[in-house]
Protein backbone atom coordinates (compact mmCIF):
# COMPACT_ATOMS: atom_id res chain seq x y z
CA UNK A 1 96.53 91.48 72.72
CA UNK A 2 97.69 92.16 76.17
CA UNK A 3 98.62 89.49 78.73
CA UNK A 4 98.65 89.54 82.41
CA UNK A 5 101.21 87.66 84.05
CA UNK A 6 102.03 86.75 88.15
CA UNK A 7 106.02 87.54 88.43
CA UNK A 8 107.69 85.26 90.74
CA UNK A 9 111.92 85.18 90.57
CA UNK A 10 113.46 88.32 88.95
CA UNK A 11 112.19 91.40 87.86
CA UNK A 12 111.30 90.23 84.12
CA UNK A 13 113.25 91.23 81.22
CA UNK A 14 111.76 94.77 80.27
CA UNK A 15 111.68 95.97 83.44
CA UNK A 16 114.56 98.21 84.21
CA UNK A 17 113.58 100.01 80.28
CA UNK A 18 109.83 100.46 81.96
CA UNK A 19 111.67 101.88 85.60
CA UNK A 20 113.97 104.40 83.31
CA UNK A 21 110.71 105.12 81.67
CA UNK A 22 108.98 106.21 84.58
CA UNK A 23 112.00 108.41 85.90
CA UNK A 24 111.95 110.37 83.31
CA UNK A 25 108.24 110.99 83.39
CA UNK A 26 109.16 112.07 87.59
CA UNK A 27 108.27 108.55 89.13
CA UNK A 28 110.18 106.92 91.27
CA UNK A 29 108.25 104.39 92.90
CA UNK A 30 109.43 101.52 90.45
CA UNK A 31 113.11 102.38 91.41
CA UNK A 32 111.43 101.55 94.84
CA UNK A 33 109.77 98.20 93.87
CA UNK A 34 113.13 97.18 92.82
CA UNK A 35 114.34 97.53 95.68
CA UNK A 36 111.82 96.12 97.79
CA UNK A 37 111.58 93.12 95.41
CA UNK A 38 115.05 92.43 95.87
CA UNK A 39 115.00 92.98 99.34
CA UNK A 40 111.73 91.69 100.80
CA UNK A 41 109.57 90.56 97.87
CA UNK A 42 107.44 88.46 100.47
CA UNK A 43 106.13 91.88 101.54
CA UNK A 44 103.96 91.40 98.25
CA UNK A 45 101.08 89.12 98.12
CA UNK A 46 100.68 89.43 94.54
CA UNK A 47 103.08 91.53 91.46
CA UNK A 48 101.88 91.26 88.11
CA UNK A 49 103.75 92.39 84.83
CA UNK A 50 101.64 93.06 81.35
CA UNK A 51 102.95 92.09 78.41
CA UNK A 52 101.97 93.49 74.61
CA UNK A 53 103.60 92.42 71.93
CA UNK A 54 106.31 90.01 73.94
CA UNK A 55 107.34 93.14 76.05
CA UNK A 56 106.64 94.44 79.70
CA UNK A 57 104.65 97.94 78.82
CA UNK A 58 103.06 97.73 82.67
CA UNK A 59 103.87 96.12 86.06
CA UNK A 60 102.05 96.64 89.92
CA UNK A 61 101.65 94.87 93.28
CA UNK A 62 99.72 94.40 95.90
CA UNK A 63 100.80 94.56 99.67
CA UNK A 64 99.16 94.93 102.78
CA UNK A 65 98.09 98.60 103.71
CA UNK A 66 100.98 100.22 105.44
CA UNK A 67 99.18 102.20 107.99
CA UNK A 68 96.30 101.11 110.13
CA UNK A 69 92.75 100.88 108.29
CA UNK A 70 90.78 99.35 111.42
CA UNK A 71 90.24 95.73 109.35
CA UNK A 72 92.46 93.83 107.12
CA UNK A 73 93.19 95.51 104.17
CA UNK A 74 95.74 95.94 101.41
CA UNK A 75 97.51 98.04 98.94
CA UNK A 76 97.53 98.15 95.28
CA UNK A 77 100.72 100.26 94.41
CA UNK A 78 103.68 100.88 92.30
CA UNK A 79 101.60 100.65 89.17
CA UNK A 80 102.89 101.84 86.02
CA UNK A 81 102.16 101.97 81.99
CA UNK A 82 104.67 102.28 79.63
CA UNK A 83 103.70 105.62 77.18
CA UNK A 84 103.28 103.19 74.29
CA UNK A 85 100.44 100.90 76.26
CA UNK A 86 98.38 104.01 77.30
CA UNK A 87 95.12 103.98 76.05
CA UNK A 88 95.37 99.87 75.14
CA UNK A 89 93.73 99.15 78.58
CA UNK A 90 96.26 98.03 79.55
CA UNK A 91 96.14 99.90 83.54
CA UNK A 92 92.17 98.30 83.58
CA UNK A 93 94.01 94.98 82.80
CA UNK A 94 96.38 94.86 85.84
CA UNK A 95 94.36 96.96 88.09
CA UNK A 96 91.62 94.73 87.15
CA UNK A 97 93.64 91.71 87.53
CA UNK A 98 95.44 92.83 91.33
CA UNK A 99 91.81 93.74 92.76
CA UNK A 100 90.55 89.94 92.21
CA UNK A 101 93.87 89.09 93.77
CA UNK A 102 92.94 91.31 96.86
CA UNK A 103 89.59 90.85 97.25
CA UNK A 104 90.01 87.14 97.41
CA UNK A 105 91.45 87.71 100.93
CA UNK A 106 90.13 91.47 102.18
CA UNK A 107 87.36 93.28 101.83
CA UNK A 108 89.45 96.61 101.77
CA UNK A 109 91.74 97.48 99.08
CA UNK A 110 93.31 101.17 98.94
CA UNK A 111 95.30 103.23 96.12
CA UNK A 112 97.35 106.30 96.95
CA UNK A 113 96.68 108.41 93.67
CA UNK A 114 99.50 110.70 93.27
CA UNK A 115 97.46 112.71 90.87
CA UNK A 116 94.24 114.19 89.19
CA UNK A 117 94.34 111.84 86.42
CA UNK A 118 95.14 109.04 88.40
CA UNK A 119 92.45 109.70 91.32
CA UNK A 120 90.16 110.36 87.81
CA UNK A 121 91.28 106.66 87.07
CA UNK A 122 90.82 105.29 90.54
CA UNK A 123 87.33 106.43 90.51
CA UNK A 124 86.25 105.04 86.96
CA UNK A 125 87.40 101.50 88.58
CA UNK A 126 84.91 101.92 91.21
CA UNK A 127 87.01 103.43 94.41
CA UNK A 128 86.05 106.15 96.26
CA UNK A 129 87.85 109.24 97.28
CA UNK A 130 88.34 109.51 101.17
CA UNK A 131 89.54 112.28 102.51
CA UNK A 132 91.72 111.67 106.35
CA UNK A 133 93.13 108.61 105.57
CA UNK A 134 97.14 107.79 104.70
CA UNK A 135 95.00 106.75 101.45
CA UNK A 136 93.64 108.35 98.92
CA UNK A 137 90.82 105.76 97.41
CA UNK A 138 89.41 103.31 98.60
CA UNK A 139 87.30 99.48 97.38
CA UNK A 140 85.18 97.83 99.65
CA UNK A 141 84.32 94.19 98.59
């Protein structure tokens, strides 16, 4: 059983195991969300860490959208999902869980996917690919 969990305070025990995780797979952008947590972690409306099993296996946020979309609209980003949790849904879960936390406030919510199988992933939750935008998918509520 997986559960989804708002982080407020601290990074949550697990998490720097999860960030070392991801830099070895080539991913920096939870070395990033450290950083930005423990510099400026109003800049997130929402962050929420999974947990299986008692331990973090996934963690994302949700910010406003960066560049200019036009309307409101905000960001889900800095997602990640431990090797272990893959196939668990465990990245439905928090993507799941961040989208009802954005679309209770915008009707726009974009994803940057940084690859094929993530853009595959982006589109199975319902976003759609856009092409000229700092974006790469898009949700519209």
């Amino acid at each position: 059983m997986v559960q989804t969990v708002r982080i407020q305070g601290p990074l949550p025990e697990g998490f720097e195991a999860l960030r070392q995780e991801a830099e070895a797979e080539g991913h920096k952008h939870l070395t990033r969300l450290a950083r930005e947590w423990a510099t400026e972690p109003q800049a997130f409306h929402v962050l929420l860490g999974v947990f299986h099993e008692g331990g973090l296996v996934a963690i994302g946020g949700v910010t406003d959208e960066p560049e200019d979309a036009g309307e409101p609209a905000w960001r889900m980003r800095r997602l990640y999902v431990a090797r272990r949790a893959r196939g668990m849904g465990v990245a439905r879960a928090i993507a799941n869980g961040l989208g009802q936390e954005a679309l209770d406030s915008v009707r726009l919510v974009t994803v940057h996917a940084g690859s094929n199988e993530a853009a595959r992933f982006w589109e199975a939750m319902g976003f759609s690919p856009v092409a000229g935008r700092p974006w790469s998918h898009e949700f519209r509520g």
